[in-house]
Protein backbone atom coordinates (compact mmCIF):
# COMPACT_ATOMS: atom_id res chain seq x y z
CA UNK A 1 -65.14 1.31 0.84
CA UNK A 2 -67.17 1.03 -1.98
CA UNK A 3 -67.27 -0.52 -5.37
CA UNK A 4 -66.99 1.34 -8.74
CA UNK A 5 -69.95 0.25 -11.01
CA UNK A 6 -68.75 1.08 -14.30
CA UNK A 7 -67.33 -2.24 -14.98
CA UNK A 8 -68.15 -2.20 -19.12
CA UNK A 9 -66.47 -4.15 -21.29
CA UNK A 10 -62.70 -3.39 -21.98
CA UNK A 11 -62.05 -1.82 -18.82
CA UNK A 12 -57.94 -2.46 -17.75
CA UNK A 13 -56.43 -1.08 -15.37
CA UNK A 14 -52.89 0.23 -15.09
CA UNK A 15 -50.89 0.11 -11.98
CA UNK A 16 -47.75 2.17 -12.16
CA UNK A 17 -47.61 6.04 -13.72
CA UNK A 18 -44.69 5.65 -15.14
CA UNK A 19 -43.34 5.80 -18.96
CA UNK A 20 -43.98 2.56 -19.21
CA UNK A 21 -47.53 2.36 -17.72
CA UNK A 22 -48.15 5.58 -19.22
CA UNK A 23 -47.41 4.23 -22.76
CA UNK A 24 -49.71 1.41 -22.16
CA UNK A 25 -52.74 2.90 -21.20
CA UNK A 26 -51.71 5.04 -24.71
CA UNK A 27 -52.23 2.31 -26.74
CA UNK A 28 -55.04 0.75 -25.09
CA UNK A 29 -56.62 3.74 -25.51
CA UNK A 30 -55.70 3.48 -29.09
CA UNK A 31 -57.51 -0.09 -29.28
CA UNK A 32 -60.80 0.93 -27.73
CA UNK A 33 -60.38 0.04 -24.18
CA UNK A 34 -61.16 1.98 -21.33
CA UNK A 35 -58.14 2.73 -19.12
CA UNK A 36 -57.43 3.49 -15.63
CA UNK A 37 -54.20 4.12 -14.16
CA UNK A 38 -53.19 3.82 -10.70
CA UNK A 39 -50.21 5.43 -9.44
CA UNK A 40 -48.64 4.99 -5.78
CA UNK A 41 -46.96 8.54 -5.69
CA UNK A 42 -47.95 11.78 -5.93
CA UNK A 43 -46.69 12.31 -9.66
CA UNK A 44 -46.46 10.58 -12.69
CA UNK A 45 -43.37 9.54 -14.83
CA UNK A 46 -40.99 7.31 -12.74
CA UNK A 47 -37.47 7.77 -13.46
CA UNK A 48 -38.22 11.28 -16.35
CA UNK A 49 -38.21 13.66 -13.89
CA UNK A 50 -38.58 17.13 -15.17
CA UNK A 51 -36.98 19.94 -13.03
CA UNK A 52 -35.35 23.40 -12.37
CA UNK A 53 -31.48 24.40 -10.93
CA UNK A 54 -30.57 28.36 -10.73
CA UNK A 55 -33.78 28.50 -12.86
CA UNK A 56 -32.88 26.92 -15.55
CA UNK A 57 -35.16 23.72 -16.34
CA UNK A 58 -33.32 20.43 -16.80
CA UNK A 59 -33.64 16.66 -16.58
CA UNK A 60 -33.32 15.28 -12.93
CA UNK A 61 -33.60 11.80 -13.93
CA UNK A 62 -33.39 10.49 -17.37
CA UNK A 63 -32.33 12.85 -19.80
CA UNK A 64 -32.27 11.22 -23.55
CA UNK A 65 -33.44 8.34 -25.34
CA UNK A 66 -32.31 6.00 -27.94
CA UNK A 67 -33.31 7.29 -31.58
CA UNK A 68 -32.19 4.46 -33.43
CA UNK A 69 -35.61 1.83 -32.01
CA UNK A 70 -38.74 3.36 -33.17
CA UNK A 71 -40.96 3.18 -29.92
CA UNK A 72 -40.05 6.18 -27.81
CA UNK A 73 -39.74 8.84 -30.79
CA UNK A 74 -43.07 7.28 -32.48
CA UNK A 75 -44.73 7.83 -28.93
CA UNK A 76 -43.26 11.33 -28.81
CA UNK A 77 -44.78 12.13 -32.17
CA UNK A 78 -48.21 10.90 -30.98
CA UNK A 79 -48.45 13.08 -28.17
CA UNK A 80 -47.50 16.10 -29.90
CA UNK A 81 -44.03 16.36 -28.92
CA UNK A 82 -42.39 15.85 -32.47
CA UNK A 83 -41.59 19.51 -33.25
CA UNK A 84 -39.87 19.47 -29.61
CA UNK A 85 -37.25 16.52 -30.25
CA UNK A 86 -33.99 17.58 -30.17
CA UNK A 87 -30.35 15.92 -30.67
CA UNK A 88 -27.48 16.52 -28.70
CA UNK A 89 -25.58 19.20 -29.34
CA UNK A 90 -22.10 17.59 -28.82
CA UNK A 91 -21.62 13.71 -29.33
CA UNK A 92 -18.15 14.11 -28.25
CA UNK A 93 -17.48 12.69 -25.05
CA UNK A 94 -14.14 11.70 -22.74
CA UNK A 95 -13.00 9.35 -20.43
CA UNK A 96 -11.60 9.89 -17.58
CA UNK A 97 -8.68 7.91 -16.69
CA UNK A 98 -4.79 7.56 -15.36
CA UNK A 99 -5.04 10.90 -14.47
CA UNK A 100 -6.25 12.46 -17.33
CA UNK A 101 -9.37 13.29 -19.58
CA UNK A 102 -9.15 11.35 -22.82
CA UNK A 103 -11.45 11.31 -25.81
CA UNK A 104 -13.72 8.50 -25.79
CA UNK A 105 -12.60 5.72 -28.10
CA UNK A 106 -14.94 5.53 -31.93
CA UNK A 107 -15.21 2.50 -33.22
CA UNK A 108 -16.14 -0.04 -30.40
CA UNK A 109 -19.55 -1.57 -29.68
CA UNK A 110 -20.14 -0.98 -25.60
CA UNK A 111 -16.22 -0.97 -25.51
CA UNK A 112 -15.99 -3.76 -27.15
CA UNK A 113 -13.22 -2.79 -30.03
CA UNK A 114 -12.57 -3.72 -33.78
CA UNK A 115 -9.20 -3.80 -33.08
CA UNK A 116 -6.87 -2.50 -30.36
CA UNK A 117 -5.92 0.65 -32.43
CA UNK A 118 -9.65 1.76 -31.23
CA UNK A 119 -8.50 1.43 -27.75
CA UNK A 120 -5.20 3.46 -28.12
CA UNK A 121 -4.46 6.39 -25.39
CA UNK A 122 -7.50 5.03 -23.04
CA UNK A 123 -5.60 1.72 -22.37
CA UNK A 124 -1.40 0.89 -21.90
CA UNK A 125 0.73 -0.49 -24.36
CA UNK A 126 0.02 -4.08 -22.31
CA UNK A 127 -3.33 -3.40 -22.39
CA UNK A 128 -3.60 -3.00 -26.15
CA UNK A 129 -0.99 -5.76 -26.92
CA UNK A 130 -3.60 -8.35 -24.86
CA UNK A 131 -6.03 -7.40 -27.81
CA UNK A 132 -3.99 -8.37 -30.63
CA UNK A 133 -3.58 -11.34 -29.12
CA UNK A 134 -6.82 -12.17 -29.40
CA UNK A 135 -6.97 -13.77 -33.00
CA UNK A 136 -4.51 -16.31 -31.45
CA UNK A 137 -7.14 -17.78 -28.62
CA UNK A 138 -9.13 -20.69 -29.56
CA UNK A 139 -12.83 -20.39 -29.59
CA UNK A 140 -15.04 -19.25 -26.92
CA UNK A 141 -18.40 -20.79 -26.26
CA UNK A 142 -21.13 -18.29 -24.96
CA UNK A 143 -23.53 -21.21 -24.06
CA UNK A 144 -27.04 -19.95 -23.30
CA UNK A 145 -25.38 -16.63 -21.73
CA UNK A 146 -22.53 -15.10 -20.40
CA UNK A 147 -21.65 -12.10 -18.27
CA UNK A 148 -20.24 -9.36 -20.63
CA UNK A 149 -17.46 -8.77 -18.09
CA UNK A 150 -16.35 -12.17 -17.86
CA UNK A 151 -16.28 -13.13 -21.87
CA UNK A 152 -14.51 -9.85 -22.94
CA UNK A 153 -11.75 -10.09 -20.34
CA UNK A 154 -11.48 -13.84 -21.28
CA UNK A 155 -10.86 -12.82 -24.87
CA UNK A 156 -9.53 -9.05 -24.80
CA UNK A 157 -7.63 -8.89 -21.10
CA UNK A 158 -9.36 -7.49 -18.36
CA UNK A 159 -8.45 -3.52 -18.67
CA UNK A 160 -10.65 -3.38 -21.57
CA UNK A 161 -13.21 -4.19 -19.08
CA UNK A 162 -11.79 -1.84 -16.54
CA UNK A 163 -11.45 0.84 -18.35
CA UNK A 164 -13.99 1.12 -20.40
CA UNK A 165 -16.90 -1.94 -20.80
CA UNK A 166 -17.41 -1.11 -16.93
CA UNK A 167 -18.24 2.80 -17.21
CA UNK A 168 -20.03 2.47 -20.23
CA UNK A 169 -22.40 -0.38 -18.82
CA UNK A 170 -22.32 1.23 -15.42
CA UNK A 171 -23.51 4.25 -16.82
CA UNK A 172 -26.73 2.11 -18.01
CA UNK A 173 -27.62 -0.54 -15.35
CA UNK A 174 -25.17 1.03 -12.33
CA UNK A 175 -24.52 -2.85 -12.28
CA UNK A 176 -21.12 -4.51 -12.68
CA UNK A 177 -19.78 -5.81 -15.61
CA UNK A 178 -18.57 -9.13 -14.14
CA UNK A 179 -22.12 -9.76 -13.39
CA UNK A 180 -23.82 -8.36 -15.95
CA UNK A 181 -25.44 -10.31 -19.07
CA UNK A 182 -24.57 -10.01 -22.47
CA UNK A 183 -27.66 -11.59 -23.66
CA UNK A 184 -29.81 -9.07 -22.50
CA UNK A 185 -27.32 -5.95 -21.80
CA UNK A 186 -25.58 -6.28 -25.15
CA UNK A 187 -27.90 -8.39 -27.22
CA UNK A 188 -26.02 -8.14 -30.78
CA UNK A 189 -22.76 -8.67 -29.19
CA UNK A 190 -23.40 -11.70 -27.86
CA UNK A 191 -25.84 -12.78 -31.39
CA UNK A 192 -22.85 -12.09 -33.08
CA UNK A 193 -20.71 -13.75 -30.87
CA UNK A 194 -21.91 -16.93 -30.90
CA UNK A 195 -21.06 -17.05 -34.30
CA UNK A 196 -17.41 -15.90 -34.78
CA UNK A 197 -14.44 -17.60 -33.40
CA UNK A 198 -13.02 -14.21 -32.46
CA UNK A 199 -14.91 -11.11 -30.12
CA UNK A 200 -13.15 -8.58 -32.43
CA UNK A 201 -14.59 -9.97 -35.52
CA UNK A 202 -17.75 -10.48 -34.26
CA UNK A 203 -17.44 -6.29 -33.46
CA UNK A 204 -16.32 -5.83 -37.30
CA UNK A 205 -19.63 -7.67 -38.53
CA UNK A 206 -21.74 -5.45 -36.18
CA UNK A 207 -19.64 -2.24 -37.66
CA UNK A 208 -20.10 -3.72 -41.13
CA UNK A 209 -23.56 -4.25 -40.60
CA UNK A 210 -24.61 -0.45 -39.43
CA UNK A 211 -22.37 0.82 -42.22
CA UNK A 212 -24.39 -1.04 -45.19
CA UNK A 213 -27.42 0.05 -43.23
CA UNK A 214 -26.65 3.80 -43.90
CA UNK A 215 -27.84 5.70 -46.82
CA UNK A 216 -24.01 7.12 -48.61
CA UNK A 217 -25.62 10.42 -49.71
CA UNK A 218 -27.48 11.09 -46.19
CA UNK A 219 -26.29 12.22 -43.11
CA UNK A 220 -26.14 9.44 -40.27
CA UNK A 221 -29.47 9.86 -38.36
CA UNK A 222 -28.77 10.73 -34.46
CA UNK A 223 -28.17 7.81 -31.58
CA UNK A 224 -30.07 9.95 -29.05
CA UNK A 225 -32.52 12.58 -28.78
CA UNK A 226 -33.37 14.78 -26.13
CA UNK A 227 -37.02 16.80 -25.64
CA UNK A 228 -36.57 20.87 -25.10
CA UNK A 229 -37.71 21.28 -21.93
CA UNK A 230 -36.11 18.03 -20.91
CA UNK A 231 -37.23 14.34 -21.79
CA UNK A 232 -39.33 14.25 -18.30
CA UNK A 233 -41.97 16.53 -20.33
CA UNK A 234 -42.66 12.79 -22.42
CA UNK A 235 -44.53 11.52 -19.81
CA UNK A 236 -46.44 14.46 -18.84
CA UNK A 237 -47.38 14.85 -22.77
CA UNK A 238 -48.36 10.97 -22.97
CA UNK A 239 -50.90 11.61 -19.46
CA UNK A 240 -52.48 14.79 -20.99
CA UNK A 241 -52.97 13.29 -24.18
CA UNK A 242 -54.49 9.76 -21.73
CA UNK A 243 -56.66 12.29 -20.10
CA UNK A 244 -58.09 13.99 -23.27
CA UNK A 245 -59.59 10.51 -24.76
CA UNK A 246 -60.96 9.54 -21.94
CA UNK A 247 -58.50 7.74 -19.77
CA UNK A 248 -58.66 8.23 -15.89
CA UNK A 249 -55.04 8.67 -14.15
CA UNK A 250 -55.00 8.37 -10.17
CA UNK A 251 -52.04 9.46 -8.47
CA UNK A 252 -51.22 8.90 -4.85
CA UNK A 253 -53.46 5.73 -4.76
CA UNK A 254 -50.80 2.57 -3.94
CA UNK A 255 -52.93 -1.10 -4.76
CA UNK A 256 -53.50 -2.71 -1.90
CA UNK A 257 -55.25 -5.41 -3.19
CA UNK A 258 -55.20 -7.42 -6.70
CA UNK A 259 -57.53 -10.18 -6.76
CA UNK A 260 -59.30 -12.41 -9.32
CA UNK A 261 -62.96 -12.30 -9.48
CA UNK A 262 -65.30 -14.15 -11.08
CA UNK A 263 -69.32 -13.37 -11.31
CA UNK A 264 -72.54 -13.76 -13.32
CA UNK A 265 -73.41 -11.46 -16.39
CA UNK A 266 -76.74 -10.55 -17.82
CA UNK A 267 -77.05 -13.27 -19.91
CA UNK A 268 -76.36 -15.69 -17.06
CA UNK A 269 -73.02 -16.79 -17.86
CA UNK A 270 -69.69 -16.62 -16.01
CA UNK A 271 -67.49 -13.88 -16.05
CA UNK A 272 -64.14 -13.02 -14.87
CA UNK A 273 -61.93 -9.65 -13.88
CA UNK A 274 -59.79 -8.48 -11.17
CA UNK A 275 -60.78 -6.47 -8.58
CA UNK A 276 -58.41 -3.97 -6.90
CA UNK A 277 -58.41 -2.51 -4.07
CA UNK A 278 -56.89 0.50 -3.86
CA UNK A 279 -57.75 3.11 -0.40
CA UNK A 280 -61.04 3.58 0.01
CA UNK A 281 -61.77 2.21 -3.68
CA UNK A 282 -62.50 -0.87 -5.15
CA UNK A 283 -62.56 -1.05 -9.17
CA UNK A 284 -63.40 -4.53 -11.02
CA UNK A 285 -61.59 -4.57 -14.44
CA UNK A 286 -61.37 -6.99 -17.30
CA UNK A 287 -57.74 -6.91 -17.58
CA UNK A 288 -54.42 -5.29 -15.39
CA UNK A 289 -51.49 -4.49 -16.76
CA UNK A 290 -48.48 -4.23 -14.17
CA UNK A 291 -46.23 -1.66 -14.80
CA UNK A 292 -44.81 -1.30 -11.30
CA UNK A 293 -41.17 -2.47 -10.38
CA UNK A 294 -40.52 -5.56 -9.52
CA UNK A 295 -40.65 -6.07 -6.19
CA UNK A 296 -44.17 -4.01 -5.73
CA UNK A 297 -45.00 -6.44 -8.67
CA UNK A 298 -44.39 -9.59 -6.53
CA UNK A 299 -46.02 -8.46 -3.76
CA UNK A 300 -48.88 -7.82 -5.60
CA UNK A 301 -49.28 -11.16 -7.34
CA UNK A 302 -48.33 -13.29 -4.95
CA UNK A 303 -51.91 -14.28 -4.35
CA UNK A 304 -52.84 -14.49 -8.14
CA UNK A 305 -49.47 -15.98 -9.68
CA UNK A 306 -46.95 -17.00 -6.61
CA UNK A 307 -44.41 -18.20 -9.23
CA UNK A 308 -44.13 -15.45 -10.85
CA UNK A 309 -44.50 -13.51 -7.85
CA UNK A 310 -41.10 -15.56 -6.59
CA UNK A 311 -39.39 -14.65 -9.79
CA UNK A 312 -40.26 -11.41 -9.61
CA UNK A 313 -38.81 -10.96 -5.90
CA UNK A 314 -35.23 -11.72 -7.38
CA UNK A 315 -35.06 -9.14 -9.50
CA UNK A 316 -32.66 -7.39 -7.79
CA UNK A 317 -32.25 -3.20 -8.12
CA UNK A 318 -29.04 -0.84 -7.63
CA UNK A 319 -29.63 2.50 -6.36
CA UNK A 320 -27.34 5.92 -7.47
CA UNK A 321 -28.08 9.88 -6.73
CA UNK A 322 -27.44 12.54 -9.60
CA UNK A 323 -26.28 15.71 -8.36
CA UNK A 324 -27.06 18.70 -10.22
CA UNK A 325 -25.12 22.49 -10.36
CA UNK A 326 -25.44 25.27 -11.92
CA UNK A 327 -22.90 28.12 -12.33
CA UNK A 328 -21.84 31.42 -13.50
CA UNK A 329 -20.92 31.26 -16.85
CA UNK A 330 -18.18 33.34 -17.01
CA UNK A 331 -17.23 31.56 -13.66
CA UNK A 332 -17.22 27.93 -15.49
CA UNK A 333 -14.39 27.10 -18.23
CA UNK A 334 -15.44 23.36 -18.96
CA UNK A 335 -13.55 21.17 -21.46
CA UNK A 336 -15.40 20.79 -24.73
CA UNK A 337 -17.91 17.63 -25.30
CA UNK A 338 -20.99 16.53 -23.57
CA UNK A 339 -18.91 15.06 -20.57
CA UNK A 340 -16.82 12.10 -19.36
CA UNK A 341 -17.43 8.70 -17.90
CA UNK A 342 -15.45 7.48 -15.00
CA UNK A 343 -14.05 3.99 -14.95
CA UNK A 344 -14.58 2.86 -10.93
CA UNK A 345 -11.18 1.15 -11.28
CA UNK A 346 -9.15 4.62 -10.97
CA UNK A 347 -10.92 5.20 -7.43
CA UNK A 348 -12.44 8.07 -7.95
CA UNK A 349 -16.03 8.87 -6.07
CA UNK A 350 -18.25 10.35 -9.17
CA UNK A 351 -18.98 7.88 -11.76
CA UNK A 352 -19.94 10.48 -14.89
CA UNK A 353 -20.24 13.81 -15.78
CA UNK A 354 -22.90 15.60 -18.24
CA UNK A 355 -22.18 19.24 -19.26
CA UNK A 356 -26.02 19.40 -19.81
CA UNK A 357 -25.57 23.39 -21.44
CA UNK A 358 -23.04 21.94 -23.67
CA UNK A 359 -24.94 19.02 -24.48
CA UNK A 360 -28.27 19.96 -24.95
CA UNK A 361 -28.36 23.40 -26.77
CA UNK A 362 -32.19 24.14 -25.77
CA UNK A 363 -30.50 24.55 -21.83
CA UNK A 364 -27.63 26.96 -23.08
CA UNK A 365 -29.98 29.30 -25.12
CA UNK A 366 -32.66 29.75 -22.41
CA UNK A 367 -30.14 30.61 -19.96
CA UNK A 368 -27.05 31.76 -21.56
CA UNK A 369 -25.21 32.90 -18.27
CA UNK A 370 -25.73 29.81 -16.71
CA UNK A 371 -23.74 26.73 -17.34
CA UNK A 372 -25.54 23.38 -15.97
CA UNK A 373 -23.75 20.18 -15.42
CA UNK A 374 -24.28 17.36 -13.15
CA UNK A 375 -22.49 14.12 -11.66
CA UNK A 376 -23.85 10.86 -10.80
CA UNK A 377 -22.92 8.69 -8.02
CA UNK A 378 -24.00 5.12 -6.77
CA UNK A 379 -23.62 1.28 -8.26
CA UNK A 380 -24.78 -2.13 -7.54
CA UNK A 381 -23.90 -3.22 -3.82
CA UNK A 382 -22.68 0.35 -2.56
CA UNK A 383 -24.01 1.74 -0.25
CA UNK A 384 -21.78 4.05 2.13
CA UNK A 385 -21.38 6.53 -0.48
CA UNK A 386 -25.52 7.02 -1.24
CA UNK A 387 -26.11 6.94 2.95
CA UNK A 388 -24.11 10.59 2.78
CA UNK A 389 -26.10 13.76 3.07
CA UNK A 390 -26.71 15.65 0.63
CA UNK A 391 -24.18 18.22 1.01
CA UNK A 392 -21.69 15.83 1.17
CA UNK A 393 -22.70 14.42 -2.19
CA UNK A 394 -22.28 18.41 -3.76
CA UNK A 395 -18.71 18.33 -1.95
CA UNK A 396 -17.11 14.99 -3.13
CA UNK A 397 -18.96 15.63 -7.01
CA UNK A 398 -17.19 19.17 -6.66
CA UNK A 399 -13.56 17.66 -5.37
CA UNK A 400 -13.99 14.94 -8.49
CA UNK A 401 -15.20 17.96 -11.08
CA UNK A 402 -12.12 19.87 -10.05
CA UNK A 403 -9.93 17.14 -10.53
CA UNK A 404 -11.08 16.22 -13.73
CA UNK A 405 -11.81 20.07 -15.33
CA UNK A 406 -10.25 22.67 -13.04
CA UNK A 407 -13.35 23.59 -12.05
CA UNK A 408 -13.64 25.71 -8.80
CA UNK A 409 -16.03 28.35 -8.88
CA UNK A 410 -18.78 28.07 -6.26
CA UNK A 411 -22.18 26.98 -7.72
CA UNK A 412 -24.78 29.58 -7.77
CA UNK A 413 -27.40 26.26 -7.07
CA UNK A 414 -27.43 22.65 -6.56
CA UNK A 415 -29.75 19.67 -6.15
CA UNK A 416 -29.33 16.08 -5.53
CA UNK A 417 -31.88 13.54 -6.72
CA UNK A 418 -32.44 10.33 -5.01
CA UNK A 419 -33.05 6.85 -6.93
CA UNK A 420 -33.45 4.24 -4.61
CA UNK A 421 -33.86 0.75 -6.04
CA UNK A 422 -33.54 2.70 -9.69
CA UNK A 423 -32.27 0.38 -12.04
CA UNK A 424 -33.05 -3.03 -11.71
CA UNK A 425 -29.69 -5.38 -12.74
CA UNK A 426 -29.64 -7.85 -15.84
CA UNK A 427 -27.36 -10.78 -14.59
CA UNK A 428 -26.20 -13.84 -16.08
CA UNK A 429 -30.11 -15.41 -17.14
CA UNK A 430 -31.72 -12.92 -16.54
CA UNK A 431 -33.42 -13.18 -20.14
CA UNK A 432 -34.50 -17.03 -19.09
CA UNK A 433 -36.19 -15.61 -15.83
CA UNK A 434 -38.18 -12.94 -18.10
CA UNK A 435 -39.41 -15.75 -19.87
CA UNK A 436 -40.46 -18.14 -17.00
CA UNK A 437 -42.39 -14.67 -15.53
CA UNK A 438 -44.10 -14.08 -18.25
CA UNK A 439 -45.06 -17.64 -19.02
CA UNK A 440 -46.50 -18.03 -15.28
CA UNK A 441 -48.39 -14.67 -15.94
CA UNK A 442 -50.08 -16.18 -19.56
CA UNK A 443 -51.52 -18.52 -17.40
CA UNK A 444 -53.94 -16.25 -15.57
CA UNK A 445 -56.31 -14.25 -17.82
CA UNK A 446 -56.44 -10.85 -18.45
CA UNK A 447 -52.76 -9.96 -16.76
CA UNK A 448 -50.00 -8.43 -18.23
CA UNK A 449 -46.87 -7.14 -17.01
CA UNK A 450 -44.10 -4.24 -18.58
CA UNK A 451 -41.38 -2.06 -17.19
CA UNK A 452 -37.80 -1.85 -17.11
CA UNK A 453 -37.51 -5.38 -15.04
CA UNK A 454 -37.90 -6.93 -18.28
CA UNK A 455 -36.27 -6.30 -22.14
CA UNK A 456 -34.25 -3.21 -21.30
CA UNK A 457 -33.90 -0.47 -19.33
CA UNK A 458 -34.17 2.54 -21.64
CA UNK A 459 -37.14 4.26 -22.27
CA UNK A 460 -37.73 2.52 -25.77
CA UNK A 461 -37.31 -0.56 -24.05
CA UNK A 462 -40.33 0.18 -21.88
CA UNK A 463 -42.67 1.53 -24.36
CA UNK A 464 -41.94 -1.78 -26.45
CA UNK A 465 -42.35 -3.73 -23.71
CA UNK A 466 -45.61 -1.37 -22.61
CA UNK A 467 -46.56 -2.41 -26.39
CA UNK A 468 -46.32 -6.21 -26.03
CA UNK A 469 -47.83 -6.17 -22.79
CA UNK A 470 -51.04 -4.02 -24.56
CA UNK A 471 -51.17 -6.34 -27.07
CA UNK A 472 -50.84 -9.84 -25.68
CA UNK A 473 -53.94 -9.11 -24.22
CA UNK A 474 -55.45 -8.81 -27.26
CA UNK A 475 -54.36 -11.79 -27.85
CA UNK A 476 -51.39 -11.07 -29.89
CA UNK A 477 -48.40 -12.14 -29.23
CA UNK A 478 -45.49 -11.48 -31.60
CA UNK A 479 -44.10 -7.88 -30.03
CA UNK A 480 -43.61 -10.22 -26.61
CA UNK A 481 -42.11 -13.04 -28.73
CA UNK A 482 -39.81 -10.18 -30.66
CA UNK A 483 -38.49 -9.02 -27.87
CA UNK A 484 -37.67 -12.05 -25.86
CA UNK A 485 -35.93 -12.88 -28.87
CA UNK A 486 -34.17 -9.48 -29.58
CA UNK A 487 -34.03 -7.43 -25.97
CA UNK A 488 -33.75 -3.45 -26.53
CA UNK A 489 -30.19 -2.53 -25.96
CA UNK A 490 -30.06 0.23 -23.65
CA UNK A 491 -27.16 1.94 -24.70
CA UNK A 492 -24.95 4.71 -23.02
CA UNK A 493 -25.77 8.44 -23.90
CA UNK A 494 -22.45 10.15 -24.48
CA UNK A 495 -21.40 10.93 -20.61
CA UNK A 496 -23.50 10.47 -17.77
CA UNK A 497 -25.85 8.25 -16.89
């Protein structure tokens, strides 16, 4: 083992290659520093995973990201990508449920509706006479939080969480409703909620404020946006452009060791870093930024910040597979739209469907006999159906597909992507645990941390929260104080996951 001598000043290193890490070492790159990153696999990106079915390339993890926060699309434009950014084609997506594809509901913030008219065809006639019965209920205090499942069925009747709060949110966290906070899942629900007497008011005000936010004479700017080529090339784009200034990026080299240190400079006085250990190499930093999940986070700092390191070992993480297939076009009638959510209250195995060709028009015009969709499967606490083989995960996404489309052709290709311990889950205070980790962390210089554990799981959520974690190391900050106050909403992307 030895140790690496170019210990200047504004040296940080990064541990974790993913987005968020990636976006970090970005901006410290932008501020002068010189950057490192350490990642404990052999490629970079975490869950934007770029890939190929039947030749055709797709998305085998994340495939879009949310347009309407600046971070992700700003980041794309400094790496080049900006001419590549592409909206779906289709918005349109359905829901499938008592028995039947139906068109996704307008009007509704994370299924929370306006009114129950919004609702109409996705729930029964009891279901949407529970709504209107709302405005009779008295108040409903949200305290300090609340899970989303729990308030809206308290207010609206549980089969609007059933039927469609639980797909959509599954389709974000793979988490369950019930347990799932509205503080940090659906922040300006439950701002707005804690000051209206009634949850479909509160939805109006939301509506009402988007609506005088829009320009009448221009065209609504797009939710999502996708990257031809798939949104895994983001990460890629932000290393190369890491690389080109300067930055070092280390793959297959897991930390080992974090550790303060603390020395004599030239001048005689005392100075502090990290050292970390990571195989045979030691490097000696000013400053670490941890952009690792949260469990290799709390292992990590358990010598350095133990409570942090304890509330970072809660965090608890659901796991879910996405199943890709490709098929002959003329072999593949699919309904129009981008795809349909699946409510896990009907039973069924599959919990979405994307018709990536349909949805993204960059994958239908590089291969136009090939039609590309894929299913995801897997939520919070099960585990029976992710322990199948592979095949078996290709046979019960075909049974649901030809239940819900007709579908039965044979799939010229297929793959199935694993993501254990994916998506970490937001319960009930989870946003007061953020904030006790990151206090215990301001106490130990030169330590930051980012990643989907903390203000959202969406990739805008961890480039702002790469941002904060850049600059309150610097010194700076209001981006951490913004988003403790406001969390990124990670919201669904049409159909899928």
């Amino acid at each position: 083992m030895h140790a690496d001598t170019r210990t200047g000043p504004g040296h940080v290193v990064v541990i974790g290659g993913g987005i968020a890490g990636l976006a970090a070492a970005h901006r410290l790159l932008n501020g002068g520093a010189r950057v490192t990153v350490l990642e404990a696999s052999d490629r970079l990106g975490g869950k934007l995973l770029p890939g190929s079915v039947a030749g055709a390339r797709v998305d085998l993890g994340a495939e879009s990201m949310l347009a309407r926060r600046p971070e992700a699309v700003a980041l794309a434009h400094e790496v080049g990508l900006a001419d590549r950014l592409r909206p779906p084609n289709t918005v349109g997506a359905s829901i499938w449920t008592r028995g039947a594809l139906r068109p996704m509901p307008k009007g509704h913030v994370m299924g929370v509706p306006a009114d129950a008219a919004a609702l109409s065809g996705v729930l029964s006639d009891e279901g949407l006479r529970r709504i209107e019965h709302e405005r009779d209920l008295p108040r409903t205090e949200v305290g300090d939080d609340v899970a989303v499942g729990a308030f809206v069925a308290e207010r609206l009747g549980r089969e609007v969480v059933d039927r469609l709060v639980e797909p959509l949110l599954g389709g974000v966290y793979a988490g369950d409703a019930y347990r799932i906070s509205m503080r940090s899942a659906v922040p300006q629900l439950f701002e707005a909620a804690r000051t209206h007497a009634s949850l479909t008011e509160a939805v109006r005000e939301i509506q009402a404020k988007a609506a005088r936010g829009q320009k009448p004479d221009q065209p609504a700017a797009p939710v999502f946006m996708g990257i031809e080529g798939g949104i895994g090339q983001l990460p890629l784009a932000v290393a190369e452009s890491v690389r080109a200034r300067g930055g070092e990026i280390v793959t297959g080299a897991p930390v080992t060791e974090l550790r303060r240190v603390t020395g004599a400079a030239a001048g005689g006085e005392r100075q502090e870093g990290w050292r970390v250990v990571t195989g045979g190499r030691t490097l000696v930093a000013d400053a670490v930024v941890m952009a690792v999940p949260a469990g290799a986070a709390a292992a990590l700092l358990g010598a350095e910040a133990p409570a942090a390191a304890a509330e970072l070992a809660a965090v608890e993480y659901a796991s879910m597979a996405l199943i890709t297939l490709a098929y002959r076009r003329d072999e593949a009638a699919l309904p129009e739209g981008s795809g349909f959510l699946v409510p896990p209250v009907d039973g069924r195995t599959i919990k979405a469907s994307t018709f990536a060709s349909q949805k993204w028009g960059w994958i239908a015009e590089a291969n136009p006999g090939t039609v590309v969709l894929r299913t995801s499967v897997g939520r919070y606490g099960e585990t029976e159906i992710l322990g199948r083989e592979d095949a078996d995960l290709v046979d019960v996404s075909r049974h649901d597909l030809r239940e819900a489309t007709g579908l039965t052709a044979q799939p010229l290709e297929t793959r199935v992507t694993r993501w254990d311990d994916g998506l970490p889950q937001y319960p009930v205070g989870h946003h007061a645990r953020v904030a006790r980790i990151r206090a215990h962390v301001a106490k130990v210089p030169g330590l930051a941390v980012c990643g989907a554990a903390y203000d959202g799981v969406g990739i805008p959520a961890c480039v702002a929260s790469a941002n904060a974690a850049v600059d309150r190391l610097r010194g700076d900050d209001r981006l951490t104080h913004a988003l403790t106050a406001h969390p990124v909403q990670s919201l669904h992307g049409g159909a899928g996951e």
